[in-house]
PDB file of N, CA and C in Angstrom:
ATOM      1  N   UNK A   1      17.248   1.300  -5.019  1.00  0.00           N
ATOM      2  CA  UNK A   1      15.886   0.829  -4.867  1.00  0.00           C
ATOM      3  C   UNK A   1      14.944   1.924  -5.366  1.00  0.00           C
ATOM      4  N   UNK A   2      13.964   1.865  -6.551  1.00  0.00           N
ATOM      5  CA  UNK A   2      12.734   2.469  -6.885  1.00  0.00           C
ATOM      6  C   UNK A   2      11.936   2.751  -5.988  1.00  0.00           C
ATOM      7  N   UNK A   3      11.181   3.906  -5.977  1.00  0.00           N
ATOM      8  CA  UNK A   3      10.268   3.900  -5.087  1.00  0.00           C
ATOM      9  C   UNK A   3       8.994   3.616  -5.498  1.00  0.00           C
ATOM     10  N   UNK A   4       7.953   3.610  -4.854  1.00  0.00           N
ATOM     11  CA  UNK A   4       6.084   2.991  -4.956  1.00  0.00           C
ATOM     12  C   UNK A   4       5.858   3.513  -6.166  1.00  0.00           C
ATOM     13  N   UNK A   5       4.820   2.904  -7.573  1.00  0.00           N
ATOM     14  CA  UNK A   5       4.939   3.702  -8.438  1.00  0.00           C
ATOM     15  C   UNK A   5       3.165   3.255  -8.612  1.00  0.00           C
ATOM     16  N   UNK A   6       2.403   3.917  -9.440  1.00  0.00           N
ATOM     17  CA  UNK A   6       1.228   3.798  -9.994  1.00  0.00           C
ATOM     18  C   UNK A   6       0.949   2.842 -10.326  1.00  0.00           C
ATOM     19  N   UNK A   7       1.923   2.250 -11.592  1.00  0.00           N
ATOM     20  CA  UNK A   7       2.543   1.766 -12.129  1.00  0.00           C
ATOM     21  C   UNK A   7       2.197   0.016 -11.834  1.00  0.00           C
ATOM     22  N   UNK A   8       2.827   0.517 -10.526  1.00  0.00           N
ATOM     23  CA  UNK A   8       2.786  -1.110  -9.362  1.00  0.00           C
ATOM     24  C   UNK A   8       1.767  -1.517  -9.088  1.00  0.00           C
ATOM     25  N   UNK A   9       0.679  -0.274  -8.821  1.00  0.00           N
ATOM     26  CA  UNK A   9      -0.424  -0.567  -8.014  1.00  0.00           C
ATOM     27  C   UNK A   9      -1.374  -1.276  -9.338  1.00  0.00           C
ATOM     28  N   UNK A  10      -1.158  -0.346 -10.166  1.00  0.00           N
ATOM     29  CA  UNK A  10      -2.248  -1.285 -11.243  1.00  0.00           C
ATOM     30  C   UNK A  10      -1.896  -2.086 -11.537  1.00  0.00           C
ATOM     31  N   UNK A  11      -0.648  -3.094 -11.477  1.00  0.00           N
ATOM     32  CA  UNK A  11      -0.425  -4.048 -12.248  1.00  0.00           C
ATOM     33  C   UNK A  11      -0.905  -4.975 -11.601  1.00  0.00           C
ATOM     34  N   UNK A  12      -0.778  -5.097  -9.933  1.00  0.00           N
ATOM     35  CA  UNK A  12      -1.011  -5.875  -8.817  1.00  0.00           C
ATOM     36  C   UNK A  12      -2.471  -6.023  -8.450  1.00  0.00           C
ATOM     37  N   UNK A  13      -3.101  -4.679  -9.008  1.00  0.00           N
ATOM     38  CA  UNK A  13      -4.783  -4.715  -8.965  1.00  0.00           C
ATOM     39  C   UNK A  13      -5.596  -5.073 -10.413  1.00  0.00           C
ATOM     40  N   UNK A  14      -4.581  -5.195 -10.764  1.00  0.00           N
ATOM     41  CA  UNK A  14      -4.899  -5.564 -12.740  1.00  0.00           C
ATOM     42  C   UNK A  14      -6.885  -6.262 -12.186  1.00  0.00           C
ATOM     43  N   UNK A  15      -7.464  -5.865 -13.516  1.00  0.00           N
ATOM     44  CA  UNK A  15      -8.524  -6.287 -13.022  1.00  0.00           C
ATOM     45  C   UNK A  15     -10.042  -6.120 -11.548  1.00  0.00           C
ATOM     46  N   UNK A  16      -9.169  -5.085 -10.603  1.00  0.00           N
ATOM     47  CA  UNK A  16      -9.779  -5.111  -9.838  1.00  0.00           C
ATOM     48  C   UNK A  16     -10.031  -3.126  -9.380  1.00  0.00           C
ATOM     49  N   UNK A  17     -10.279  -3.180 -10.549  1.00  0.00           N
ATOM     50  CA  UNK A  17     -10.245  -1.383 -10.786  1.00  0.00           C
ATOM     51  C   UNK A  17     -11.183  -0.766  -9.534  1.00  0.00           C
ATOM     52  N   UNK A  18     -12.166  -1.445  -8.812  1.00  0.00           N
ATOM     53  CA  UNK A  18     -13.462  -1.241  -8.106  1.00  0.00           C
ATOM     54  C   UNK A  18     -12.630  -1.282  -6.805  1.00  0.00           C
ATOM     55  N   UNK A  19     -11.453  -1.715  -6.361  1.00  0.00           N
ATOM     56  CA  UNK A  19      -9.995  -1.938  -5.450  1.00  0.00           C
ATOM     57  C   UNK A  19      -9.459  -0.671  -5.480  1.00  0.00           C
ATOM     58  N   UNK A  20      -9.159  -0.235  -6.811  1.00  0.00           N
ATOM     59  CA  UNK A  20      -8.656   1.032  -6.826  1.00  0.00           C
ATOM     60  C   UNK A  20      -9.103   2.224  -6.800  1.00  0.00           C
ATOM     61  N   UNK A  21     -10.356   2.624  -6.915  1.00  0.00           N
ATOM     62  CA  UNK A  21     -11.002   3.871  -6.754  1.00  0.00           C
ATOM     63  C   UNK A  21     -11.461   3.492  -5.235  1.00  0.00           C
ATOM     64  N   UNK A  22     -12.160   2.746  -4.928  1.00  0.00           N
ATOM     65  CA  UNK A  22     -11.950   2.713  -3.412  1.00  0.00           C
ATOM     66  C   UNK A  22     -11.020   2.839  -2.224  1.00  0.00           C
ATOM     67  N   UNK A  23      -9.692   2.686  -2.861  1.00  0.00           N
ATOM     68  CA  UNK A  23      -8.901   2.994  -1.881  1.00  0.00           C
ATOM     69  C   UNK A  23      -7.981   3.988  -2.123  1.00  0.00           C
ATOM     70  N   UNK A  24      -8.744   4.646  -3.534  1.00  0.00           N
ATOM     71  CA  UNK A  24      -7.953   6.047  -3.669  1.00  0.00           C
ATOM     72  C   UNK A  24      -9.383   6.807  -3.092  1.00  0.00           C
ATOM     73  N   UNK A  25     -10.657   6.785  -2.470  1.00  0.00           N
ATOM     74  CA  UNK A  25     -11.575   7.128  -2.018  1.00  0.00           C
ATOM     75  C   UNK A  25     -10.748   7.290  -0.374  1.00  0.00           C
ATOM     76  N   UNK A  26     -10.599   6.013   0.102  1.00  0.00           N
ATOM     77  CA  UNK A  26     -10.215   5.756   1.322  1.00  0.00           C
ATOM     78  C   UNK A  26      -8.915   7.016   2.086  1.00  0.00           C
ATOM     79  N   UNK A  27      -7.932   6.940   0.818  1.00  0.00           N
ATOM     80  CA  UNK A  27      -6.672   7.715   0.732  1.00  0.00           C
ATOM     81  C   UNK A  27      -6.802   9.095   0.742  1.00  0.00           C
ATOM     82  N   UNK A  28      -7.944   9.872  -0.061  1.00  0.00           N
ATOM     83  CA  UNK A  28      -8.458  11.380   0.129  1.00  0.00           C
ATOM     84  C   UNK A  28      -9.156  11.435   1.245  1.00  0.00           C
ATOM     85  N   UNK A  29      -9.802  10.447   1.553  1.00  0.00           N
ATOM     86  CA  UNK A  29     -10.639  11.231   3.125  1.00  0.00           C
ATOM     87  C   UNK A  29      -9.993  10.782   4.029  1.00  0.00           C
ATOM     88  N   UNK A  30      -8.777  10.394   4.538  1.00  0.00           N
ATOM     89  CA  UNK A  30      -7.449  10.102   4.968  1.00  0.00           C
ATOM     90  C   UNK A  30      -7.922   8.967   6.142  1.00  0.00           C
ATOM     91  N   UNK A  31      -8.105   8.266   5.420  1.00  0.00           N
ATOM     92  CA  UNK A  31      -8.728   7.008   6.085  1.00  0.00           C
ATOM     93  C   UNK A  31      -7.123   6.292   6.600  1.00  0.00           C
ATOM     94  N   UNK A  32      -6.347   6.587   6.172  1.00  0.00           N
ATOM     95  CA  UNK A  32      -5.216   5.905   6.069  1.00  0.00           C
ATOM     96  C   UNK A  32      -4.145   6.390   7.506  1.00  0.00           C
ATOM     97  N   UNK A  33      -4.465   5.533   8.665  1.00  0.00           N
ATOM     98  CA  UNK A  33      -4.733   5.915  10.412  1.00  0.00           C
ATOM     99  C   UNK A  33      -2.737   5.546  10.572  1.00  0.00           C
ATOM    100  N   UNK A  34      -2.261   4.833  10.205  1.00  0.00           N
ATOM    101  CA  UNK A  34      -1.137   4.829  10.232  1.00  0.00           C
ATOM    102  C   UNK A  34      -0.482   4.623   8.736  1.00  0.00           C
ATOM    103  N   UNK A  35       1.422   4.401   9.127  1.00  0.00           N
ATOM    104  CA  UNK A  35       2.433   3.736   8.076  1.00  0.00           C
ATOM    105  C   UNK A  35       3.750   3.569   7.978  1.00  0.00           C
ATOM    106  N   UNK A  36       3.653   1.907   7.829  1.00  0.00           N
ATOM    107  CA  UNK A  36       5.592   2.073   8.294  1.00  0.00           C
ATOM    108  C   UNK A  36       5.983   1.337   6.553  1.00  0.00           C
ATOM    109  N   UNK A  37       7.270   1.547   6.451  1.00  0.00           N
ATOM    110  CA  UNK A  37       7.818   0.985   5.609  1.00  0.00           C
ATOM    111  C   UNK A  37       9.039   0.630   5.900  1.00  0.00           C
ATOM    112  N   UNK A  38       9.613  -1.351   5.467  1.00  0.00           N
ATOM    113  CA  UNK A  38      10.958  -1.487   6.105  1.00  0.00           C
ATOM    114  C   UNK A  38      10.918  -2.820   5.144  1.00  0.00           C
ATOM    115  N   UNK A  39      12.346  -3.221   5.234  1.00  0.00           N
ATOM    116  CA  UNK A  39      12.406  -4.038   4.231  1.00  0.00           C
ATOM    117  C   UNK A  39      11.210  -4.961   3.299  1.00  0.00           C
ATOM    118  N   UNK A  40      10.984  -4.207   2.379  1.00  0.00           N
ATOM    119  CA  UNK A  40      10.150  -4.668   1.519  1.00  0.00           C
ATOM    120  C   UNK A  40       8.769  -5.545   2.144  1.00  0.00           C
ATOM    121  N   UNK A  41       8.266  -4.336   3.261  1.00  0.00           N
ATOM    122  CA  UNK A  41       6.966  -4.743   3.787  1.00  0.00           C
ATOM    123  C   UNK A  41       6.343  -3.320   3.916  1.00  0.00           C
ATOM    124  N   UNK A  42       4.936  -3.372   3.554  1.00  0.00           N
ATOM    125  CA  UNK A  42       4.900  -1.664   3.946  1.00  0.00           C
ATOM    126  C   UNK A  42       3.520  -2.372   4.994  1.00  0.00           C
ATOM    127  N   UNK A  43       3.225  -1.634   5.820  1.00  0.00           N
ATOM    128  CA  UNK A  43       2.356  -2.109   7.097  1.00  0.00           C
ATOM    129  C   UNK A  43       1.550  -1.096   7.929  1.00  0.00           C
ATOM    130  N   UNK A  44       0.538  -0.538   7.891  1.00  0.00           N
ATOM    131  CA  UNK A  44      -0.674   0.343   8.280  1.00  0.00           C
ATOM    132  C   UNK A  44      -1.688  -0.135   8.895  1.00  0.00           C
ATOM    133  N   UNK A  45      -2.585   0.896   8.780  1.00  0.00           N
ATOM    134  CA  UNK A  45      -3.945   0.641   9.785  1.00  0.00           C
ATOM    135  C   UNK A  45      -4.902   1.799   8.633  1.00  0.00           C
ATOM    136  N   UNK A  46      -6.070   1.143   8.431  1.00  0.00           N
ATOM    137  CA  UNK A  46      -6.596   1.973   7.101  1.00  0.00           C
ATOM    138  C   UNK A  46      -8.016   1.673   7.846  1.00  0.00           C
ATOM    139  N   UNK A  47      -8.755   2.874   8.226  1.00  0.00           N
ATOM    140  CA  UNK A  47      -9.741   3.164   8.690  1.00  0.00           C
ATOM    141  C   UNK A  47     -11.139   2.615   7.470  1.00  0.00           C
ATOM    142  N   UNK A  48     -12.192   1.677   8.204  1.00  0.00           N
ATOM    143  CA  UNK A  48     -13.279   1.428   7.223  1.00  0.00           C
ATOM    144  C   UNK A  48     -14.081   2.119   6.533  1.00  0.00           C
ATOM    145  N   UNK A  49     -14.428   2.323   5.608  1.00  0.00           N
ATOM    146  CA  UNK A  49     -15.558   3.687   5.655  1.00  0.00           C
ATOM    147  C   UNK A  49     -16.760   2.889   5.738  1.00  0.00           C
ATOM    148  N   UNK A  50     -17.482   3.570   5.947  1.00  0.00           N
ATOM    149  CA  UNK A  50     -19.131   3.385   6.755  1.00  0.00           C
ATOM    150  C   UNK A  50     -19.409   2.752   8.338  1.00  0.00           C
ATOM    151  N   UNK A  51     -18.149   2.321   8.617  1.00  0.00           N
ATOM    152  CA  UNK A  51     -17.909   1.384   9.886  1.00  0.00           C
ATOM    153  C   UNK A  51     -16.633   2.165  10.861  1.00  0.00           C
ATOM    154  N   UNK A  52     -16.892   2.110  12.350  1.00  0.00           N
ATOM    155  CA  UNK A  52     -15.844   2.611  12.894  1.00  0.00           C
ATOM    156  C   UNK A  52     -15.265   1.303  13.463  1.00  0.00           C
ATOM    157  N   UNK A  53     -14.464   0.711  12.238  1.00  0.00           N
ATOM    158  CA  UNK A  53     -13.286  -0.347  12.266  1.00  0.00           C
ATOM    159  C   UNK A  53     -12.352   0.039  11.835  1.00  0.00           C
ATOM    160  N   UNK A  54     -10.977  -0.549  12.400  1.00  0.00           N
ATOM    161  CA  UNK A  54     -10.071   0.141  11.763  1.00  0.00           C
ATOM    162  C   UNK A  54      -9.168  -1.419  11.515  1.00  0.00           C
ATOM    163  N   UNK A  55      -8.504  -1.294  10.047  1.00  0.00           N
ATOM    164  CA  UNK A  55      -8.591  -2.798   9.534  1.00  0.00           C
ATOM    165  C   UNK A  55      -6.521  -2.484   9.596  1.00  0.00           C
ATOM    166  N   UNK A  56      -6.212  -3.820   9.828  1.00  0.00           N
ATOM    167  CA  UNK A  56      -4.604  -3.619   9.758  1.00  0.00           C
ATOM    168  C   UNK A  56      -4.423  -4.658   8.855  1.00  0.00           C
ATOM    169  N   UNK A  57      -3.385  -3.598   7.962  1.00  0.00           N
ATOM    170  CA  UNK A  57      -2.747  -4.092   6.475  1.00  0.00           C
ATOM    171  C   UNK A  57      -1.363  -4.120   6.236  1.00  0.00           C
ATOM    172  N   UNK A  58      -0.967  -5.623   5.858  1.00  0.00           N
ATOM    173  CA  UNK A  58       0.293  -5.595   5.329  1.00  0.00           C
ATOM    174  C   UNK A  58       0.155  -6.276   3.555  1.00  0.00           C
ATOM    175  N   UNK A  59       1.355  -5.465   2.768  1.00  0.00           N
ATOM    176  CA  UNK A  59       1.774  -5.576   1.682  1.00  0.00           C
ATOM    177  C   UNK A  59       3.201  -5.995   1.479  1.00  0.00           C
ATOM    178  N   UNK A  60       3.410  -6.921   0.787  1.00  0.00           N
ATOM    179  CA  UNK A  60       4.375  -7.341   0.517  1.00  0.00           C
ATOM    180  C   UNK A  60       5.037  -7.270  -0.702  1.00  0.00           C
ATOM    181  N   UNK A  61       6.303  -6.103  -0.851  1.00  0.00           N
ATOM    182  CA  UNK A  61       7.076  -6.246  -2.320  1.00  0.00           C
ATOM    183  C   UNK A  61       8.252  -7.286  -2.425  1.00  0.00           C
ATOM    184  N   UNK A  62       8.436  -7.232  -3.494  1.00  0.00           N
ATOM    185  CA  UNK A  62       9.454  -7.407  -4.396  1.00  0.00           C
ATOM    186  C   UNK A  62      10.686  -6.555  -4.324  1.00  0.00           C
ATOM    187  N   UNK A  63      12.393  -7.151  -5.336  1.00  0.00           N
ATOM    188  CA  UNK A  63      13.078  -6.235  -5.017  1.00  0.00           C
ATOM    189  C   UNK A  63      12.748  -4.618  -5.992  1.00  0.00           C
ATOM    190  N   UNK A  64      11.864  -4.936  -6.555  1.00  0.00           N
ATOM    191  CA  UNK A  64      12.014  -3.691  -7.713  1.00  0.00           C
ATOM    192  C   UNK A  64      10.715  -2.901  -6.869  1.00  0.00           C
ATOM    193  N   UNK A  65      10.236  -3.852  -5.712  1.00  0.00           N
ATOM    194  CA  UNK A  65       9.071  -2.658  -5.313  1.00  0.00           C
ATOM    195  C   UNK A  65       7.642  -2.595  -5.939  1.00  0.00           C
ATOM    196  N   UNK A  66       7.445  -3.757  -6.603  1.00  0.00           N
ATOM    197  CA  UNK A  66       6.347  -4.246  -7.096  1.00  0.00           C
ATOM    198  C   UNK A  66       5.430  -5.093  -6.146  1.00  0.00           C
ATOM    199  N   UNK A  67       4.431  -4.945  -5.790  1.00  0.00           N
ATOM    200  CA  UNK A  67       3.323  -6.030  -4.854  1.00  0.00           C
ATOM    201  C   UNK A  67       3.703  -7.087  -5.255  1.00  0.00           C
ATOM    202  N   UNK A  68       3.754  -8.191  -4.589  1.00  0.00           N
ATOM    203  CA  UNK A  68       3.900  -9.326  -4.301  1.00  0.00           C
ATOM    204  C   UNK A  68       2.463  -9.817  -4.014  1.00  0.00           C
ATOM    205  N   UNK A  69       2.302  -9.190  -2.785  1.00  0.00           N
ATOM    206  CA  UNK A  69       1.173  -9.944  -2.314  1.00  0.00           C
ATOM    207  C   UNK A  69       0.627  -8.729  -0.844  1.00  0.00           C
ATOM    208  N   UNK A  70      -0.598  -9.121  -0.323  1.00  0.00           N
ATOM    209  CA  UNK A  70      -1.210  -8.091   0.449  1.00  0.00           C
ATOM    210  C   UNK A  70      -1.923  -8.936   1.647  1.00  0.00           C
ATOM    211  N   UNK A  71      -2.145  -8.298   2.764  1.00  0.00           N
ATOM    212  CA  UNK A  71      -3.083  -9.105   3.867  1.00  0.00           C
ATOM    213  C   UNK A  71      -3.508  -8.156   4.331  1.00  0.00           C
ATOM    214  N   UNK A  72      -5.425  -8.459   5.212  1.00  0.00           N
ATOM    215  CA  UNK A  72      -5.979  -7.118   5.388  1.00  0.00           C
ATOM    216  C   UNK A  72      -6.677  -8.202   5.961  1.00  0.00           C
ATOM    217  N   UNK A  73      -7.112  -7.528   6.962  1.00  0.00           N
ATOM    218  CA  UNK A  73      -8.253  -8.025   8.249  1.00  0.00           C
ATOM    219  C   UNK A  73      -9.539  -7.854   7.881  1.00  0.00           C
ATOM    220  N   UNK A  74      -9.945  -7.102   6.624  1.00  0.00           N
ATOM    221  CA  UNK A  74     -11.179  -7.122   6.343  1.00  0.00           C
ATOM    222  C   UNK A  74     -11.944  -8.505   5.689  1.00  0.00           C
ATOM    223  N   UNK A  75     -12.870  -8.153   4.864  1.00  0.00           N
ATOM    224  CA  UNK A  75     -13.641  -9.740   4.714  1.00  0.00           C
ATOM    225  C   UNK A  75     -12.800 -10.283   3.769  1.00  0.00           C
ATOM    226  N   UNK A  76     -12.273  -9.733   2.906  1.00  0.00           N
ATOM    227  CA  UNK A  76     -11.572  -9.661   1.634  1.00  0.00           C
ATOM    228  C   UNK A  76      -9.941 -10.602   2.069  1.00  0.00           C
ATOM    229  N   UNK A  77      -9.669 -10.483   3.378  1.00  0.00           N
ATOM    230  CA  UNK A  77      -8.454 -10.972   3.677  1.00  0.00           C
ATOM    231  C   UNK A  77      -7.249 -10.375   2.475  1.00  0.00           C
ATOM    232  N   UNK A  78      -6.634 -11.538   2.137  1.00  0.00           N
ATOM    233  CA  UNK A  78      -5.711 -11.341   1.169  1.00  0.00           C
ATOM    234  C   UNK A  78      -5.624 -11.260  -0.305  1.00  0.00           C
ATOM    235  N   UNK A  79      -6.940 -10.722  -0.892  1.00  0.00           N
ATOM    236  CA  UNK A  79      -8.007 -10.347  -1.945  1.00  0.00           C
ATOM    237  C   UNK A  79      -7.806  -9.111  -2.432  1.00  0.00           C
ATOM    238  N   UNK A  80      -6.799  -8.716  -2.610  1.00  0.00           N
ATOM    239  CA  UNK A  80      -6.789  -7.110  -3.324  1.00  0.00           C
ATOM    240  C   UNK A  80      -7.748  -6.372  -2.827  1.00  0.00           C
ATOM    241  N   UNK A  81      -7.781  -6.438  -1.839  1.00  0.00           N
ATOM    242  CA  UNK A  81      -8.903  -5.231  -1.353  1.00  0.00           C
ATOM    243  C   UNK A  81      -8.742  -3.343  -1.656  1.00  0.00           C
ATOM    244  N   UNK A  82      -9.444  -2.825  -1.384  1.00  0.00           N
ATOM    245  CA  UNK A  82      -9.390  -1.141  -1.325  1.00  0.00           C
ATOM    246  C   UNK A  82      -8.654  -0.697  -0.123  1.00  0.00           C
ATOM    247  N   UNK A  83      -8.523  -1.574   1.317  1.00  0.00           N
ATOM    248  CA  UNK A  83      -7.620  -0.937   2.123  1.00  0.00           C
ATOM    249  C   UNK A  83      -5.687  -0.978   1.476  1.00  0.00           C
ATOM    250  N   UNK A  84      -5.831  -1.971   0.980  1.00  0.00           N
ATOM    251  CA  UNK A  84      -4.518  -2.662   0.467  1.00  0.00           C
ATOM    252  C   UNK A  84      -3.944  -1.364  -0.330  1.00  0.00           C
ATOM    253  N   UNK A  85      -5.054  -1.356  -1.291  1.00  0.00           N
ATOM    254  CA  UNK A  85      -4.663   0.153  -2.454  1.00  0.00           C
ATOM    255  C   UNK A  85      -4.490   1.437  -1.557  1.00  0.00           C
ATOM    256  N   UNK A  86      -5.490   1.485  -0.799  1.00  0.00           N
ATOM    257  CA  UNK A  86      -5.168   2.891  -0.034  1.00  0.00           C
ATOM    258  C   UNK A  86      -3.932   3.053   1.028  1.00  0.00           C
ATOM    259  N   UNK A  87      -3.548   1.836   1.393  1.00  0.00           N
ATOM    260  CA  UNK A  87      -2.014   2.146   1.875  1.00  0.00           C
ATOM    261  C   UNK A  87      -0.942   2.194   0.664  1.00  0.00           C
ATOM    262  N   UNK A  88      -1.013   1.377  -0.212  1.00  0.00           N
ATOM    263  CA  UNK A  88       0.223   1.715  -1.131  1.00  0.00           C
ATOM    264  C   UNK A  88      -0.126   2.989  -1.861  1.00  0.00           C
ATOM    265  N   UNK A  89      -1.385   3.654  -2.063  1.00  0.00           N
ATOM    266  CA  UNK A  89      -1.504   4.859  -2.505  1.00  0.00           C
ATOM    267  C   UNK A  89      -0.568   5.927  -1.788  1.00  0.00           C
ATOM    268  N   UNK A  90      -1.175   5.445  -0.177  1.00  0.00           N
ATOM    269  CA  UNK A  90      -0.194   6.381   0.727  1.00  0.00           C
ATOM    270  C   UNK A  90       1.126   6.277   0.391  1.00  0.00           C
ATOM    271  N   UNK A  91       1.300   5.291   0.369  1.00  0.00           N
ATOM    272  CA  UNK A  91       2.922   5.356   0.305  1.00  0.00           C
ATOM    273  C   UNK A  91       3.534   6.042  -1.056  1.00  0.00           C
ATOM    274  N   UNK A  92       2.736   5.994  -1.811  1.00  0.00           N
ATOM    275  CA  UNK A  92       3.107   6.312  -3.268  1.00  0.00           C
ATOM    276  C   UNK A  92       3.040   8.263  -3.020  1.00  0.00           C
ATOM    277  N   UNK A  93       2.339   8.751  -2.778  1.00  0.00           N
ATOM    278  CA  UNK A  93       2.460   9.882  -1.871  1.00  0.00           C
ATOM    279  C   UNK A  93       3.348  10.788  -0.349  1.00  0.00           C
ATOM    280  N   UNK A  94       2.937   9.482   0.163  1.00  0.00           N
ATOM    281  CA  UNK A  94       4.333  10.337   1.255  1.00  0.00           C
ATOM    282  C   UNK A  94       5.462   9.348   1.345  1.00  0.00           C
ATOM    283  N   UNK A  95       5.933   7.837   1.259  1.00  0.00           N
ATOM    284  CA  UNK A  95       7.375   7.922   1.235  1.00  0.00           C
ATOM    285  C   UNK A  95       8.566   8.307   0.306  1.00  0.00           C
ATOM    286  N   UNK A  96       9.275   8.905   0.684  1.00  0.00           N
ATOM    287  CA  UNK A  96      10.198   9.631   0.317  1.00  0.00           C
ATOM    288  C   UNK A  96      11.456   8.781   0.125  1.00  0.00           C
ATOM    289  N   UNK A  97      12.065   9.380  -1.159  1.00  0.00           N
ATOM    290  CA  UNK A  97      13.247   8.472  -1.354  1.00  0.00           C
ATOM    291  C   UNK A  97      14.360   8.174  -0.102  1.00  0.00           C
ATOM    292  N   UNK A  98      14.298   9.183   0.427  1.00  0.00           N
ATOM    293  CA  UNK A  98      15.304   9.172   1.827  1.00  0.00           C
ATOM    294  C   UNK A  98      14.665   8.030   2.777  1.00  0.00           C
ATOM    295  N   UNK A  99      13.362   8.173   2.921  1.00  0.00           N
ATOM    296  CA  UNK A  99      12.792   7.041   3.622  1.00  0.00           C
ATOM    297  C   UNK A  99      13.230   5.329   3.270  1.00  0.00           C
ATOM    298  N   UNK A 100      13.366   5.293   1.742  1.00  0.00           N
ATOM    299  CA  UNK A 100      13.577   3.763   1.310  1.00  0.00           C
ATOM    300  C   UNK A 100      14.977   3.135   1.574  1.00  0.00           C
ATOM    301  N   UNK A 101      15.318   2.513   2.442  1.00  0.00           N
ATOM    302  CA  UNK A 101      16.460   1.828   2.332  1.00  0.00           C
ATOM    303  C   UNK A 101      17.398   1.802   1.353  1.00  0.00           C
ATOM    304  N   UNK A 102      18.901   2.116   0.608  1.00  0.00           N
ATOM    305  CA  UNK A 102      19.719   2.075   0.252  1.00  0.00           C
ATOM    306  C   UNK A 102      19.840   0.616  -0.205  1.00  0.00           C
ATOM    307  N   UNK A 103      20.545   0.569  -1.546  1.00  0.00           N
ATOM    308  CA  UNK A 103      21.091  -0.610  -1.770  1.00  0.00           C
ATOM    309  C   UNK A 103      22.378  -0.195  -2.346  1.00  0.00           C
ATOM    310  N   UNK A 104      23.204  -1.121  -2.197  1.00  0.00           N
ATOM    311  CA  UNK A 104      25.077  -0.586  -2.105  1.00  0.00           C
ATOM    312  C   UNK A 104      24.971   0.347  -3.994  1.00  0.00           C
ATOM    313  N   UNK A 105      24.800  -0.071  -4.840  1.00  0.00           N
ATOM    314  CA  UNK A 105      24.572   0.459  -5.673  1.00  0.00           C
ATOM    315  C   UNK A 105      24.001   2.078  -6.022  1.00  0.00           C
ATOM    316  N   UNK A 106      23.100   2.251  -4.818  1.00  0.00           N
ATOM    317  CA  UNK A 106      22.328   3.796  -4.900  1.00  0.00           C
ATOM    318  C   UNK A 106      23.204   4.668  -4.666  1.00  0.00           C
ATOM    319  N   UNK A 107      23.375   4.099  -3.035  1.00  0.00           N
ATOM    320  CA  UNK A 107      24.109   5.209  -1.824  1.00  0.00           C
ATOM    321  C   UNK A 107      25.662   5.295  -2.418  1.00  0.00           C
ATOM    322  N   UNK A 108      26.102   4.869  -3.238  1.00  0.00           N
ATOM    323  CA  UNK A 108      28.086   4.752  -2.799  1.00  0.00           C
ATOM    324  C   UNK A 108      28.257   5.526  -3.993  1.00  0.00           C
TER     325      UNK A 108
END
């Protein structure tokens, strides 16, 4: 299994570049309050900026680890939002290959 790539994030935000500097905004001032990752769901809590809300986000991959699809409690719901980007940013930053689940192919 690949891990989170840039790559992913723009393809999945294709178009919504104003998604992506915002939640690479969100991701430096570490807005990004939790993060789990487990079978091809990654799932956080990504702090609002200007607002003390804190919005809970799930993303959904693929087997290659590509977005699928995203959900976020903000107004944006399931809209490519900037919290969406700033958790897979995170992840693209701190999970670690050891972190990603094995597929019989990697590990043996």
């Amino acid at each position: 299994m690949a891990v989170l790539t840039i790559a992913s994030l723009l393809s999945f935000f294709k178009n919504e570049n104003k998604s992506v500097s915002r939640g690479e905004n969100h991701f430096k001032s570490n807005h990004v309050e939790s993060f789990s990752a487990s079978q091809g769901v990654l799932k956080g809590q990504v702090h609002a900026s200007m607002k003390k809300k804190v919005y809970n986000v799930t993303i959904y991959l693929d087997q290659n680890n590509a977005i699928k699809s995203s959900e976020c409690e903000c107004p944006r719901r399931a809209y490519k939002c900037s919290h969406a980007a700033a958790l897979f940013i995170y992840g693209i930053y701190n999970l670690s290959r050891t972190d990603v689940e094995c597929s019989k192919t990697e590990c043996t």
